[in-house]
C-alpha atoms as a PDB file:
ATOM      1  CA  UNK A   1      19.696   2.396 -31.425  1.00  0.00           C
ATOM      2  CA  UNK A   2      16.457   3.384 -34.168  1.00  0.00           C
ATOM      3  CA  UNK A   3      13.919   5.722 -33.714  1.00  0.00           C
ATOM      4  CA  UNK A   4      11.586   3.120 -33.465  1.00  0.00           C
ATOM      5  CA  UNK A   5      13.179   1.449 -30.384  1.00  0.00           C
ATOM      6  CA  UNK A   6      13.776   5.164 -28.713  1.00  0.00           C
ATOM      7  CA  UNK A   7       9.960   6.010 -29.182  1.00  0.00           C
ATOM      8  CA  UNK A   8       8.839   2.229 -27.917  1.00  0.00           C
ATOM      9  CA  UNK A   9      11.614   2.915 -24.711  1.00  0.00           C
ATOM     10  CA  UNK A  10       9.943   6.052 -24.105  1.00  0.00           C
ATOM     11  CA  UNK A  11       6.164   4.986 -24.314  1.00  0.00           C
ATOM     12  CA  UNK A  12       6.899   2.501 -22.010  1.00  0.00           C
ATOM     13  CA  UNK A  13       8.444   4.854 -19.589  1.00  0.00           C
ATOM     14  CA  UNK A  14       5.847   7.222 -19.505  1.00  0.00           C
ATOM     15  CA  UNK A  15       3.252   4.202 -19.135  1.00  0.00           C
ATOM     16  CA  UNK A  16       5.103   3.305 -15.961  1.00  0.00           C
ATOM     17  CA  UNK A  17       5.250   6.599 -14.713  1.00  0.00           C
ATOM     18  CA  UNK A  18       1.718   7.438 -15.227  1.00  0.00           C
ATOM     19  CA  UNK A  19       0.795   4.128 -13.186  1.00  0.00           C
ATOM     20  CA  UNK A  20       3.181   4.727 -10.412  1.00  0.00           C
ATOM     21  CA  UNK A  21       1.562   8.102 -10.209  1.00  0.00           C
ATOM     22  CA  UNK A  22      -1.756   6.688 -10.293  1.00  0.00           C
ATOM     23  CA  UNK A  23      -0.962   4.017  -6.961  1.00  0.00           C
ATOM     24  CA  UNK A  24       0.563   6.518  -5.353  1.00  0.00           C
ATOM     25  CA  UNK A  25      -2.532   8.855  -5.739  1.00  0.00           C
ATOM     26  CA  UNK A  26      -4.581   5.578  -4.705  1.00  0.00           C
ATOM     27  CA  UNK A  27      -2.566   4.468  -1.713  1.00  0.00           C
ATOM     28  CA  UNK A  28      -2.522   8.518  -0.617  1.00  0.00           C
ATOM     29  CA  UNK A  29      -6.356   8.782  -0.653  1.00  0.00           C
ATOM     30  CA  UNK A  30      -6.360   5.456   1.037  1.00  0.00           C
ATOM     31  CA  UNK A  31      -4.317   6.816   3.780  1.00  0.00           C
ATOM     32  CA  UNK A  32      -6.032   9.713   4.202  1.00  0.00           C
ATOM     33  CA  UNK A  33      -9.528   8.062   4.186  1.00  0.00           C
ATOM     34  CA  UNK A  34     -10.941   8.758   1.212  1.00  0.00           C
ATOM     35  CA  UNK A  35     -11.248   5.070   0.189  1.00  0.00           C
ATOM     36  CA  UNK A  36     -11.239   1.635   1.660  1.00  0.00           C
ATOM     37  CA  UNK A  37      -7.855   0.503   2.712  1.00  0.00           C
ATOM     38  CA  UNK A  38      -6.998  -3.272   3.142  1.00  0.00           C
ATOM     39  CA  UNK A  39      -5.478  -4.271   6.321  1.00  0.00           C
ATOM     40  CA  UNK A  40      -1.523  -4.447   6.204  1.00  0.00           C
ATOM     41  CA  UNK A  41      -0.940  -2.167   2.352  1.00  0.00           C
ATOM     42  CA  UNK A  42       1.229   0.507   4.344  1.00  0.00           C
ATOM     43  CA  UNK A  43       3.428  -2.307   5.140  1.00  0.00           C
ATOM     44  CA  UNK A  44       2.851  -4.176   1.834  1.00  0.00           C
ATOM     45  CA  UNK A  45       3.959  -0.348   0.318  1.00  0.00           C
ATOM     46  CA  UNK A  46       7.298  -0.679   1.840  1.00  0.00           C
ATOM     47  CA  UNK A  47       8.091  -4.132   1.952  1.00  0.00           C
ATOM     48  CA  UNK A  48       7.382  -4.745  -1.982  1.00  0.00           C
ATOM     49  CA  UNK A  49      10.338  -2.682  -3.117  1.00  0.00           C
ATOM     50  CA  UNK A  50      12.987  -4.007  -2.108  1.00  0.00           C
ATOM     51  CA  UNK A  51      12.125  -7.270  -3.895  1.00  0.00           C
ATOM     52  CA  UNK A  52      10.886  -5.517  -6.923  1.00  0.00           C
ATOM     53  CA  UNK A  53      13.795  -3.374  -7.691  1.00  0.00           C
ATOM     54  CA  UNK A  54      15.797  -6.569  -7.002  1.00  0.00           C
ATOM     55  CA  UNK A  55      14.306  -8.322 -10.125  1.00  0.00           C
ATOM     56  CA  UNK A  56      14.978  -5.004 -12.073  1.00  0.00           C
ATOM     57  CA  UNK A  57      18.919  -5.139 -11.262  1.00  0.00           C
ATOM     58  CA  UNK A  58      18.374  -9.399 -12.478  1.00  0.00           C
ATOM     59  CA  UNK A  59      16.979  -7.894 -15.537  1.00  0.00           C
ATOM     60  CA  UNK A  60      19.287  -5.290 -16.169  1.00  0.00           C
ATOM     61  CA  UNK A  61      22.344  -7.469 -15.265  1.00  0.00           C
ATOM     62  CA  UNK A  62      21.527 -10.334 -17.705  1.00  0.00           C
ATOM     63  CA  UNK A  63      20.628  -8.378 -20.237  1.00  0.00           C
ATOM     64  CA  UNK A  64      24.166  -6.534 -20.106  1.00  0.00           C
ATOM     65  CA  UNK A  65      26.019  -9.569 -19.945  1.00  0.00           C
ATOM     66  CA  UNK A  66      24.019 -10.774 -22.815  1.00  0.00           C
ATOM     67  CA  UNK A  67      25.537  -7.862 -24.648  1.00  0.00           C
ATOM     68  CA  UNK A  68      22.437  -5.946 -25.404  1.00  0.00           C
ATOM     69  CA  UNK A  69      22.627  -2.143 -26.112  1.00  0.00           C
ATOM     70  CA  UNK A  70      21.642   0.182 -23.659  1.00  0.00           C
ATOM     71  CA  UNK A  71      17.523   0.739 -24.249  1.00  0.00           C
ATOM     72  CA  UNK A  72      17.581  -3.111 -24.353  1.00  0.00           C
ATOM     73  CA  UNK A  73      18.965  -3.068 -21.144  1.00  0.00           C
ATOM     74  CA  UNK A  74      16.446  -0.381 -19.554  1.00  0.00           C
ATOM     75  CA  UNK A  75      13.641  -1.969 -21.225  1.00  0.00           C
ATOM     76  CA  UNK A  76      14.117  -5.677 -19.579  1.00  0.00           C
ATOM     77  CA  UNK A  77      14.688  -3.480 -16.060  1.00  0.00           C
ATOM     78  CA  UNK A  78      11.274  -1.718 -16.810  1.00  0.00           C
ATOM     79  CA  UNK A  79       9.540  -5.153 -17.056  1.00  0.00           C
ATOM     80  CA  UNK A  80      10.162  -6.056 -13.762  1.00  0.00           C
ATOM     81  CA  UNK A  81       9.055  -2.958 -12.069  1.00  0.00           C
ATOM     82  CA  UNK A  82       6.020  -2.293 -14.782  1.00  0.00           C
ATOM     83  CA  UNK A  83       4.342  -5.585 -14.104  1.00  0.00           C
ATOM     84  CA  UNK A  84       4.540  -4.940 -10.044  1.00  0.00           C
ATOM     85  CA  UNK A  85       3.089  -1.133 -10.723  1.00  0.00           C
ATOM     86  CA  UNK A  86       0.357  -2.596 -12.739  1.00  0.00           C
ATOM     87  CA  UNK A  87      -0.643  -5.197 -10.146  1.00  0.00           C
ATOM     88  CA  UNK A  88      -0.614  -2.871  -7.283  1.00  0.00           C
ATOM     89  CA  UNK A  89      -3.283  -0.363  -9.434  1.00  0.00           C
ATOM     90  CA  UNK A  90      -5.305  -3.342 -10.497  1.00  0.00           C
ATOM     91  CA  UNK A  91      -4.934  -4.502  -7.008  1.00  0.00           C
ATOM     92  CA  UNK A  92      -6.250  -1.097  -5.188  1.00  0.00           C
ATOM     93  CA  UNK A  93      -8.591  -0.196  -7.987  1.00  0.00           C
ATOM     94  CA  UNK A  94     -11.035  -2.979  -6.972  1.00  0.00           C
END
């Protein structure tokens, strides 16, 4: 693995973190009244995982029988669950 890769793995992690704090911050405050709350998220919340960290295991799987070395691996399992994160914020920023 280079640096380069390691530093690129570990932006990307923190950028997913960050916006899983940020829903999570958002869907609390919705909860608790502080902002407008669509009809159904609590159960959208709980139902969406399941199928998200599905396409993360996909992800991960093919990438490892493709051979790839291990940040290539947790990189294509990020991409999955980074592009459902970002929707959701997007989603209950508006």
């Amino acid at each position: 693995m280079y640096p380069v890769n390691l530093i690129s793995l570990t932006t990307n992690a923190v950028l997913l973190a960050l916006e899983a704090q940020t829903v999570m911050a958002l869907r609390l405050m919705a909860m608790a009244g502080l902002i407008p709350q669509k009809a159904g998220e609590n159960t959208r919340m709980v139902s969406e995982k399941l199928p998200a960290l599905n396409k993360a295991n996909a992800a991960a799987s093919k990438a490892i029988m493709a051979g790839k070395s291990p940040d290539q691996v947790i990189s294509a399992a990020m991409v999955p669950l980074s592009r459902k994160v970002r929707a959701n914020r997007k989603r209950l920023m508006k």
